[in-house]
N, C-alpha and C. Protein backbone atom coordinates (compact mmCIF):
# COMPACT_ATOMS: atom_id res chain seq x y z
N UNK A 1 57.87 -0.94 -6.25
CA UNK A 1 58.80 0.16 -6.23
C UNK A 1 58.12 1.45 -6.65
N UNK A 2 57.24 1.26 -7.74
CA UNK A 2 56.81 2.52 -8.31
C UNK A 2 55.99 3.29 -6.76
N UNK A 3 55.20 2.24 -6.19
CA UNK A 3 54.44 2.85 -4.70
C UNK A 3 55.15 3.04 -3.94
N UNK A 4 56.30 2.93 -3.65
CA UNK A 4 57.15 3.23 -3.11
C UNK A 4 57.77 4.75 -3.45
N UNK A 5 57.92 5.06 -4.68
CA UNK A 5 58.19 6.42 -4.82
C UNK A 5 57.32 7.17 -5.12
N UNK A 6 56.00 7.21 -4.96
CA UNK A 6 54.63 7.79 -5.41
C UNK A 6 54.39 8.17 -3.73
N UNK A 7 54.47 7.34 -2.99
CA UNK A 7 54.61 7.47 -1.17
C UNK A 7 55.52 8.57 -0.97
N UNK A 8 56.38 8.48 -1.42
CA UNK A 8 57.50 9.44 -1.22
C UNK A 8 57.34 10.86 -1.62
N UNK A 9 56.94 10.71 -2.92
CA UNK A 9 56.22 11.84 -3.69
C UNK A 9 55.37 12.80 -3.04
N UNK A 10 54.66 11.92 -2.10
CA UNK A 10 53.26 12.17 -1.68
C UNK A 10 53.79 12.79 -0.55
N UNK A 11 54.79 12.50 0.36
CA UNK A 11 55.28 13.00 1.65
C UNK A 11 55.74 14.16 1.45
N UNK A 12 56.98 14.23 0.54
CA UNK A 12 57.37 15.18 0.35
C UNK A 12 56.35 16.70 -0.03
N UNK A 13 55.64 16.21 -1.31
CA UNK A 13 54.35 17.29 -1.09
C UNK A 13 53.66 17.69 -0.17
N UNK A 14 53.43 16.51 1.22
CA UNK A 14 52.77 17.30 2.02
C UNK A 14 53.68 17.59 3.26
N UNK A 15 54.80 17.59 3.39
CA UNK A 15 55.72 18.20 4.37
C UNK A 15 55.97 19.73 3.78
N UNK A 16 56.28 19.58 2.70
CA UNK A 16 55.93 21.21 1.94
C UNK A 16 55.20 21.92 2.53
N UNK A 17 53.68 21.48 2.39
CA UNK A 17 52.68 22.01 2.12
C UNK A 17 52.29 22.38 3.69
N UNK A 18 53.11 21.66 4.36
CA UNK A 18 52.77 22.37 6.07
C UNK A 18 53.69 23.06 7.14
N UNK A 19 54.54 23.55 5.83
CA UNK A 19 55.69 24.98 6.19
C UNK A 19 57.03 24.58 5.77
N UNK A 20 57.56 23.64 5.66
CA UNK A 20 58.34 23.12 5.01
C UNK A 20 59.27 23.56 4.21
N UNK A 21 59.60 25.58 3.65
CA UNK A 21 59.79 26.41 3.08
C UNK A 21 61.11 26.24 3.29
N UNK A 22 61.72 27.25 2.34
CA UNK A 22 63.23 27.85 2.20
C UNK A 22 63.13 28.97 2.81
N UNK A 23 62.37 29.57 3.19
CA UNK A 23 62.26 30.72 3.66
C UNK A 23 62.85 30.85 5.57
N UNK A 24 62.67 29.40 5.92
CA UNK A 24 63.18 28.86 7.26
C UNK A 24 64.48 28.39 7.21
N UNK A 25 64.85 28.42 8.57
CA UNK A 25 66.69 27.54 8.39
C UNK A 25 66.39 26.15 8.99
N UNK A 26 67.05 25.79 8.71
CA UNK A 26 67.21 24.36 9.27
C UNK A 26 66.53 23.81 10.52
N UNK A 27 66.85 24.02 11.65
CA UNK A 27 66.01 24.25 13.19
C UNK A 27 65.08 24.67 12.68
N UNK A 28 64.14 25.68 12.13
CA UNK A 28 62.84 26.03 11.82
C UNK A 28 62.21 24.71 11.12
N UNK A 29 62.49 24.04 9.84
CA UNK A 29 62.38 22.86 9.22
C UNK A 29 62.00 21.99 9.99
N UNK A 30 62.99 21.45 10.57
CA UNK A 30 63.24 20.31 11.63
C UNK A 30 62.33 20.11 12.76
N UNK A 31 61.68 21.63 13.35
CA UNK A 31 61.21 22.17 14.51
C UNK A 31 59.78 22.07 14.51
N UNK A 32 59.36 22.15 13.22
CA UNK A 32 58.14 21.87 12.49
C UNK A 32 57.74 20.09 12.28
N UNK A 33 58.73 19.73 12.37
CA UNK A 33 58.66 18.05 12.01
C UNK A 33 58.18 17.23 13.47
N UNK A 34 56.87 16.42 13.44
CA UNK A 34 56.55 15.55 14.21
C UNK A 34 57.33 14.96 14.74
N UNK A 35 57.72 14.25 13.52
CA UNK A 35 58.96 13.17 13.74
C UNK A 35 60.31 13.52 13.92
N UNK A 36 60.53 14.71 13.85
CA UNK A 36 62.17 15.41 14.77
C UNK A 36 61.96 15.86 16.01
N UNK A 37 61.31 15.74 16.70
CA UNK A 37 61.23 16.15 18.50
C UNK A 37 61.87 15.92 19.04
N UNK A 38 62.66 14.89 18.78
CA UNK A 38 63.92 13.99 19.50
C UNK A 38 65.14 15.02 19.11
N UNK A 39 65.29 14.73 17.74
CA UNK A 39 66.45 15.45 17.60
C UNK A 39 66.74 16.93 17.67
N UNK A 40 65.39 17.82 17.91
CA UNK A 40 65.45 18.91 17.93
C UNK A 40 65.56 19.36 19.49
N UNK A 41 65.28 18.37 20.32
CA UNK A 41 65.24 18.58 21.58
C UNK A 41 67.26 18.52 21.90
N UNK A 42 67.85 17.22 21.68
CA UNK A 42 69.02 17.03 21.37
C UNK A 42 69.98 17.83 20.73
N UNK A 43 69.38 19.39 20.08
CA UNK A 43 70.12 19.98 18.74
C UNK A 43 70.22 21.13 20.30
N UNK A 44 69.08 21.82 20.92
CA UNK A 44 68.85 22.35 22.07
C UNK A 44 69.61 21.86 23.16
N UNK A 45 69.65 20.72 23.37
CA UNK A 45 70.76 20.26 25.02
C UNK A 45 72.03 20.49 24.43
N UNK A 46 72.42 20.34 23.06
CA UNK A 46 73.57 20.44 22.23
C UNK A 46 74.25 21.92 22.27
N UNK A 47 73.32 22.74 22.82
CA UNK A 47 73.64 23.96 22.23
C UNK A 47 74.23 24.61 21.00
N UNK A 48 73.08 23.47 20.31
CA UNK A 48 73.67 23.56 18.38
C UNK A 48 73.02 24.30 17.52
N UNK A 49 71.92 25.03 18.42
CA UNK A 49 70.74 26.03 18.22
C UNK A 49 71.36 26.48 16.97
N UNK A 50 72.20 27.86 17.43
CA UNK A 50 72.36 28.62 16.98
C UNK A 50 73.52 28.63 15.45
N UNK A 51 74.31 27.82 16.06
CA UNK A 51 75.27 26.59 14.76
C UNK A 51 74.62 26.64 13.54
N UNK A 52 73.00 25.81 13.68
CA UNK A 52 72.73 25.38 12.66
C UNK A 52 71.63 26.74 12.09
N UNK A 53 71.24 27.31 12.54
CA UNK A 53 70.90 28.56 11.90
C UNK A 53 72.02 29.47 11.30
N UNK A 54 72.88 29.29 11.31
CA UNK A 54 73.97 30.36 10.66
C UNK A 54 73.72 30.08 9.42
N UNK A 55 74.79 30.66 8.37
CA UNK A 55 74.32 30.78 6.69
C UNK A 55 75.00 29.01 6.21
N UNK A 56 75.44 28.82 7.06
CA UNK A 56 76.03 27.57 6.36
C UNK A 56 76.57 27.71 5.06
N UNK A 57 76.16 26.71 4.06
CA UNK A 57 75.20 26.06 3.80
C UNK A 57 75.78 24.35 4.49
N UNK A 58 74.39 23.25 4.83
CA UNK A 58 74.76 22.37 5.54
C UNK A 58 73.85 21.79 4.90
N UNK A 59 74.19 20.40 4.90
CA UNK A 59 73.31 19.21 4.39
C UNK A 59 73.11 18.39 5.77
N UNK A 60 71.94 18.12 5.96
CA UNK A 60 71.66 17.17 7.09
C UNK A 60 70.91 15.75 7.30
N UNK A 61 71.72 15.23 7.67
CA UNK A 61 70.94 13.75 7.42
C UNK A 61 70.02 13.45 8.78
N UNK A 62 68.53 13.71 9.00
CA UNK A 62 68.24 13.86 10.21
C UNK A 62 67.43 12.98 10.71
N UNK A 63 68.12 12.20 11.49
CA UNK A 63 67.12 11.04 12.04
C UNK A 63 65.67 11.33 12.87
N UNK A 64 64.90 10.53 12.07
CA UNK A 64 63.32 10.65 12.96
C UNK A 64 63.25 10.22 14.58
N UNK A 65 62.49 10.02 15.03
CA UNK A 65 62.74 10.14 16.45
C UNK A 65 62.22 8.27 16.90
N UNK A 66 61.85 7.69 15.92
CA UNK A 66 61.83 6.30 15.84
C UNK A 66 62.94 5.57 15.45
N UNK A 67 64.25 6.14 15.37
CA UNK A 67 65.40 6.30 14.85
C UNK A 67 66.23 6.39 16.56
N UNK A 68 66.32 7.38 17.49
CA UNK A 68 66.51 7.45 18.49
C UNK A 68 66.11 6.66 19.13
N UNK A 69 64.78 5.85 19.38
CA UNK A 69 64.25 5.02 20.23
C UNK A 69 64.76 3.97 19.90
N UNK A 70 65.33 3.20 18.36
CA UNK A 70 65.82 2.35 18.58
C UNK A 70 67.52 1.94 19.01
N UNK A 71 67.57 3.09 19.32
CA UNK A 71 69.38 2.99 20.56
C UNK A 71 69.16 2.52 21.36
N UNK A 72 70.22 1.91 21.76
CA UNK A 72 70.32 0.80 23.83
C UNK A 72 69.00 1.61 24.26
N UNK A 73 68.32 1.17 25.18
CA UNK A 73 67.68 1.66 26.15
C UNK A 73 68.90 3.28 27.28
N UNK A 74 68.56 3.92 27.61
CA UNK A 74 69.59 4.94 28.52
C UNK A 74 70.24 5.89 27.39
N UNK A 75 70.03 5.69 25.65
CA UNK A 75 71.25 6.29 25.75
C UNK A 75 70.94 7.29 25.13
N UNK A 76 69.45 7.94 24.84
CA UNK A 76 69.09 9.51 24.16
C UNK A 76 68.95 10.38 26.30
N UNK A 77 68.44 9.68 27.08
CA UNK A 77 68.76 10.43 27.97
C UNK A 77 70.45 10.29 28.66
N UNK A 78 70.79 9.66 28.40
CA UNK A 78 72.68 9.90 28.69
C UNK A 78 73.12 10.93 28.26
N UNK A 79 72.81 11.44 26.99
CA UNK A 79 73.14 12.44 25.64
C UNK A 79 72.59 13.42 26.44
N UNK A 80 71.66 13.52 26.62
CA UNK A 80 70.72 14.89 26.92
C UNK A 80 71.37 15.30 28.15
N UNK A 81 71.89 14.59 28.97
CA UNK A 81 72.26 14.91 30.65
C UNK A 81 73.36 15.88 29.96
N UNK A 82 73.45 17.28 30.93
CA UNK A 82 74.28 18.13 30.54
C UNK A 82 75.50 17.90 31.04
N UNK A 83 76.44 17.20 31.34
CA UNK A 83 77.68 16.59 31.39
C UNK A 83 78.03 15.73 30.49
N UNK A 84 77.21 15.48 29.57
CA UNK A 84 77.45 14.73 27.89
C UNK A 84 77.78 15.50 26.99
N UNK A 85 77.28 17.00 26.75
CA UNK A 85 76.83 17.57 26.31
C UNK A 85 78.29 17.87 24.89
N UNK A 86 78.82 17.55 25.48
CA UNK A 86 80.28 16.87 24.39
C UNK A 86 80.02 15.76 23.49
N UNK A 87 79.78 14.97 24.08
CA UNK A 87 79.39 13.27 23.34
C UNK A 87 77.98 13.68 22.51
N UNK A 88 76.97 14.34 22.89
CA UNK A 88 76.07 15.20 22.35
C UNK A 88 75.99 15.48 20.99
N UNK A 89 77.20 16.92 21.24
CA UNK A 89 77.75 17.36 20.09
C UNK A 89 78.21 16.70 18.89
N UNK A 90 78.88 15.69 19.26
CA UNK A 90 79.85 14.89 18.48
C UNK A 90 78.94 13.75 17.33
N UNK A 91 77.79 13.37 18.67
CA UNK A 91 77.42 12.63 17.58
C UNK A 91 76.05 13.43 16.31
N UNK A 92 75.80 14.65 17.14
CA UNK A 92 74.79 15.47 16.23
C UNK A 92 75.54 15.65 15.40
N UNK A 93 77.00 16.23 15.00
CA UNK A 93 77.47 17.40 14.33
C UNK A 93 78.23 15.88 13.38
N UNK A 94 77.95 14.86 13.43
CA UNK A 94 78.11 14.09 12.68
C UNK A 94 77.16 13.69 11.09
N UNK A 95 75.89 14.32 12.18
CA UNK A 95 74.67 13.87 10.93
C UNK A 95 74.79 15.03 10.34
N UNK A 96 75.90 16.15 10.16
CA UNK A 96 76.32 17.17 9.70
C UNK A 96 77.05 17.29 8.30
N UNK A 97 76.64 17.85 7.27
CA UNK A 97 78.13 17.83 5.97
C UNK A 97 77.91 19.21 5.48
N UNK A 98 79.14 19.99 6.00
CA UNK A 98 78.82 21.44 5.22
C UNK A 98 79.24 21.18 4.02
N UNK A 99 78.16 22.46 3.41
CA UNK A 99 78.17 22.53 1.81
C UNK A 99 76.32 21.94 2.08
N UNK A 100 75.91 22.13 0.74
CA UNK A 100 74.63 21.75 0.58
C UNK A 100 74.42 20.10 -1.02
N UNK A 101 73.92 19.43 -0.67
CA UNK A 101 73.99 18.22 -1.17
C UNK A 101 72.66 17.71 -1.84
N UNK A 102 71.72 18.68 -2.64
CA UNK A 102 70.31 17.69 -2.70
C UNK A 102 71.21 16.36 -3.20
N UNK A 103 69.71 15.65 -2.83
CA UNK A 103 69.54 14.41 -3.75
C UNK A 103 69.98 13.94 -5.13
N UNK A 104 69.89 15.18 -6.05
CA UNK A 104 70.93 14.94 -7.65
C UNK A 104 72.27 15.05 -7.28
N UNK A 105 72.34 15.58 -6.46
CA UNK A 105 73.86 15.96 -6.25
C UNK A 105 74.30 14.56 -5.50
N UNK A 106 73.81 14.09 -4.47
CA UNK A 106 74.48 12.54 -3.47
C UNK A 106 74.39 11.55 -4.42
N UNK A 107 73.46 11.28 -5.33
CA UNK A 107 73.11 10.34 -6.32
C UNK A 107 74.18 10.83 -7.61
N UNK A 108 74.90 12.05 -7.97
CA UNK A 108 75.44 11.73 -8.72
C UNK A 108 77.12 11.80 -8.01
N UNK A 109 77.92 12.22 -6.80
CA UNK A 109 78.86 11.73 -5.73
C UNK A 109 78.88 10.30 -6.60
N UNK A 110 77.68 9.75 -5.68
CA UNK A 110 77.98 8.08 -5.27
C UNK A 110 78.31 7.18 -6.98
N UNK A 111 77.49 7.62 -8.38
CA UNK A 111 78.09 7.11 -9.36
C UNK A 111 79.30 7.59 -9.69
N UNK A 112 79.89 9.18 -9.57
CA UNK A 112 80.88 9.16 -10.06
C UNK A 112 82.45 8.24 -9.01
N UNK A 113 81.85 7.57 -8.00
CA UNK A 113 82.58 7.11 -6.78
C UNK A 113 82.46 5.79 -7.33
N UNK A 114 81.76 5.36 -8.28
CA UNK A 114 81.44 4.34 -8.97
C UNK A 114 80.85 3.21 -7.83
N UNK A 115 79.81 3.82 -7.10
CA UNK A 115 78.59 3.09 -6.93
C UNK A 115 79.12 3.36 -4.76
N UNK A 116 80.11 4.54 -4.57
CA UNK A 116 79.86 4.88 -3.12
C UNK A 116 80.64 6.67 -3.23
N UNK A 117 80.83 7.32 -2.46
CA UNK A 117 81.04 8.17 -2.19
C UNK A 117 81.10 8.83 -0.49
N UNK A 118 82.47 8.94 -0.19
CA UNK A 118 82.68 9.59 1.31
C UNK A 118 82.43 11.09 1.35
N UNK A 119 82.12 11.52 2.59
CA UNK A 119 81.89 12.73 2.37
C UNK A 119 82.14 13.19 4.28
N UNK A 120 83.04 14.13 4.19
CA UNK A 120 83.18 14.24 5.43
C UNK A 120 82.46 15.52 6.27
N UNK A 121 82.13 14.93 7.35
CA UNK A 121 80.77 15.40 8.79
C UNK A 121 81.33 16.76 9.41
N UNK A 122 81.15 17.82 9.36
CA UNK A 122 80.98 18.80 10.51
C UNK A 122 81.89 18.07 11.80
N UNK A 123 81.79 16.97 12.33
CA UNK A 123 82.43 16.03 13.14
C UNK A 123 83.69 15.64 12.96
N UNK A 124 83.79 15.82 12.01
CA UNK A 124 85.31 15.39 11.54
C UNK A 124 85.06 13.97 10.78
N UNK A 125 83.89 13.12 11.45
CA UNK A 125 84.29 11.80 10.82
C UNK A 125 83.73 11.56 9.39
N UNK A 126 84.01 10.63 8.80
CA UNK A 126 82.96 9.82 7.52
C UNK A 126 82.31 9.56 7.24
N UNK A 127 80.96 9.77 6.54
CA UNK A 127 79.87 8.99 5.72
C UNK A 127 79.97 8.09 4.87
N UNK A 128 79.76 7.55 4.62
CA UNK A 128 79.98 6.62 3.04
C UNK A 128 77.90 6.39 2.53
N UNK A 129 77.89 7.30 1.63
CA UNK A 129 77.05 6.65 0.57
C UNK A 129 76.97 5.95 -0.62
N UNK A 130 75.64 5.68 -0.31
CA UNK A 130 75.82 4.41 -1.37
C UNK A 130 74.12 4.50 -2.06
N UNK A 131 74.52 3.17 -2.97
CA UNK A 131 72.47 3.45 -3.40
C UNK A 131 72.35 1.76 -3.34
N UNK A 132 71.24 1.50 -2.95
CA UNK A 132 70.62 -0.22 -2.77
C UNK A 132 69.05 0.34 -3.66
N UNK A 133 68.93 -0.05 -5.07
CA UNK A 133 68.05 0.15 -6.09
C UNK A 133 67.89 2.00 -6.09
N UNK A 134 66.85 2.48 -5.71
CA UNK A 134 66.77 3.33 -5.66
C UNK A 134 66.41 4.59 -4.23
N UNK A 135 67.21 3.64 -3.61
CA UNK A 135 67.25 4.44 -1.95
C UNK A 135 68.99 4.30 -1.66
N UNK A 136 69.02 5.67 -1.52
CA UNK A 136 70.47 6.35 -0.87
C UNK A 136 70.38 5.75 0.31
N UNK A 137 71.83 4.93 0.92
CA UNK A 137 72.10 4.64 2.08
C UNK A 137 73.37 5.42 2.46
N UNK A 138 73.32 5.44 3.73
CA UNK A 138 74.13 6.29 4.55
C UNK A 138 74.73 5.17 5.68
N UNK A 139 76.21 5.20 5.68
CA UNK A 139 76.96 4.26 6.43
C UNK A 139 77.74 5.04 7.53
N UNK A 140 77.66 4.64 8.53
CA UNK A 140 78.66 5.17 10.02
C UNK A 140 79.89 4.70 9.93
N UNK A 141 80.36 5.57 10.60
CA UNK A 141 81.99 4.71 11.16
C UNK A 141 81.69 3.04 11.53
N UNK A 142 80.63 3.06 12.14
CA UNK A 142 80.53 1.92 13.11
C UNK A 142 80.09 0.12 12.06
N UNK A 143 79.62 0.96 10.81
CA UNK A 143 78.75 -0.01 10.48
C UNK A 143 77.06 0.03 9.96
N UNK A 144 76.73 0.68 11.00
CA UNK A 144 75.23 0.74 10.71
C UNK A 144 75.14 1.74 9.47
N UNK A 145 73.87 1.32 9.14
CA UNK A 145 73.16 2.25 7.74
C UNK A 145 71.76 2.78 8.15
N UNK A 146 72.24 4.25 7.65
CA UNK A 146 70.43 4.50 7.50
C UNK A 146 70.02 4.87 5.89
N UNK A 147 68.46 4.59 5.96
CA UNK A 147 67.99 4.97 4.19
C UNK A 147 67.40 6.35 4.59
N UNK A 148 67.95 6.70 3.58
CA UNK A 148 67.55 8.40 3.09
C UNK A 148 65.82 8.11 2.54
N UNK A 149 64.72 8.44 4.04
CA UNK A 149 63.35 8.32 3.61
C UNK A 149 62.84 9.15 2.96
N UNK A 150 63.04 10.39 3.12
CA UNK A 150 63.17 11.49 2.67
C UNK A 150 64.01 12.33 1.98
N UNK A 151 64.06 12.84 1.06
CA UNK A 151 65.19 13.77 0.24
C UNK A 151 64.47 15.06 0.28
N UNK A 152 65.91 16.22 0.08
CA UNK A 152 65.57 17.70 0.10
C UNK A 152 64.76 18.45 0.32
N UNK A 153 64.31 18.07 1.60
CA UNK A 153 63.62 19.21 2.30
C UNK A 153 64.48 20.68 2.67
N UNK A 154 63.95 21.67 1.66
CA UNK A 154 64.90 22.74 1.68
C UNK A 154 64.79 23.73 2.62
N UNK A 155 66.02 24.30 2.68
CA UNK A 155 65.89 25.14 3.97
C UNK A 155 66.71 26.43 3.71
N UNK A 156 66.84 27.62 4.10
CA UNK A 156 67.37 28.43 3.70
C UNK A 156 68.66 28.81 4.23
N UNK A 157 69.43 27.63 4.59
CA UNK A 157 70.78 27.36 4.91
C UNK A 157 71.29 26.23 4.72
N UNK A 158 70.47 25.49 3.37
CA UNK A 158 71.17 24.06 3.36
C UNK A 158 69.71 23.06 3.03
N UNK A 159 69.88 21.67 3.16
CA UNK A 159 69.14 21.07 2.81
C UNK A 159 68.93 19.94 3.90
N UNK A 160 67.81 19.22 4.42
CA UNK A 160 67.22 17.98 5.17
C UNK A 160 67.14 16.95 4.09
N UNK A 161 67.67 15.58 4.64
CA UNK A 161 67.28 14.70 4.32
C UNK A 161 66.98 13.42 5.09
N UNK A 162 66.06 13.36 5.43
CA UNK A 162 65.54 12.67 6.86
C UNK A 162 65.64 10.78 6.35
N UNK A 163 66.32 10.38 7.99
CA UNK A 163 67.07 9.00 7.59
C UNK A 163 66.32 8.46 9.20
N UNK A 164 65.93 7.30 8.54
CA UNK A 164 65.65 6.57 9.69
C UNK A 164 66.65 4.99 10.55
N UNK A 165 67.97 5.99 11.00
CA UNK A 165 68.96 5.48 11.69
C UNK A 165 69.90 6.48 12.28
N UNK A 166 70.19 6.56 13.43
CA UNK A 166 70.79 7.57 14.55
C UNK A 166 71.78 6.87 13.53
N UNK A 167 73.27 7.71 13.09
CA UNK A 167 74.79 7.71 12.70
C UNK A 167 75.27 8.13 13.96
N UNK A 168 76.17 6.97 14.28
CA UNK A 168 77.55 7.31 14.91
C UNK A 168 78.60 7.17 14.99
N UNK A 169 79.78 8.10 15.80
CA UNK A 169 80.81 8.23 14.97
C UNK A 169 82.05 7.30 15.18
């Protein structure tokens, strides 16, 4: 466990360290990330560009793009086809929670929820967090969970916290 959060440690320092700033909004953050190409491409067919640059503030739970690949086969290009572009929306603006949420803040939600905490999506629908030792999980309408790999990557409209599981609603 301890290498486990020393890894983490270590990421977080160097996602920092290669623009990673508050000085960017969210899309700038994200846009910079290897591992968000998927979803930043998706935030773009979404026409959620400009959404998520506003002042917010927004907390985002943002799936890596190894996260997307593991959906059905068809269904990140279904999304992208611009006659989705609804279903799109719905399920981006899900990995959505206005207001801003670091990590002290979801970790202390989920104890005072006495060990979960809902929190409702830009989408309209539900999150439910939770903690399994010391990794925040994030629950869908549907069931599935993703772990919060990442915590508070800050942004100057809110905060990233990168999850490796597409949420849907």
């Amino acid at each position: 466990m301890i290498f486990k959060n020393v890894f983490f440690s270590l990421l977080v320092v160097a996602l920092t360290s290669f623009g990673f700033a508050q000085d960017k909004d969210i899309v700038e953050v994200a846009a910079e990330s290897e591992d968000h190409t998927t979803l930043v491409a998706a935030v773009k067919a979404g026409e959620l560009v400009e959404t998520l640059q506003s002042d917010g503030p927004f907390t985002v739970f943002a799936p890596v793009n190894r996260a997307f690949e593991a959906l059905p086969d068809g269904t990140v290009d279904y999304l992208l086809q611009p006659d989705n572009k609804e279903k799109l929306q719905m399920v981006l603006t899900y990995h959505v929670v206005p207001g801003e949420m670091n990590a002290e803040e979801v970790v202390g939600a989920i104890n005072e929820g006495g060990g979960k905490a809902q929190v409702e999506t830009a989408q309209g629908g539900m999150l439910t967090l939770t903690m399994e030792g010391d990794a925040v999980k994030v629950m869908d309408a549907k069931g599935n969970t993703a772990t919060v790999v990442v915590a508070d990557l800050d942004a100057s409209n809110g905060v990233i916290h990168v999850v490796d599981t597409v949420l849907l609603p």
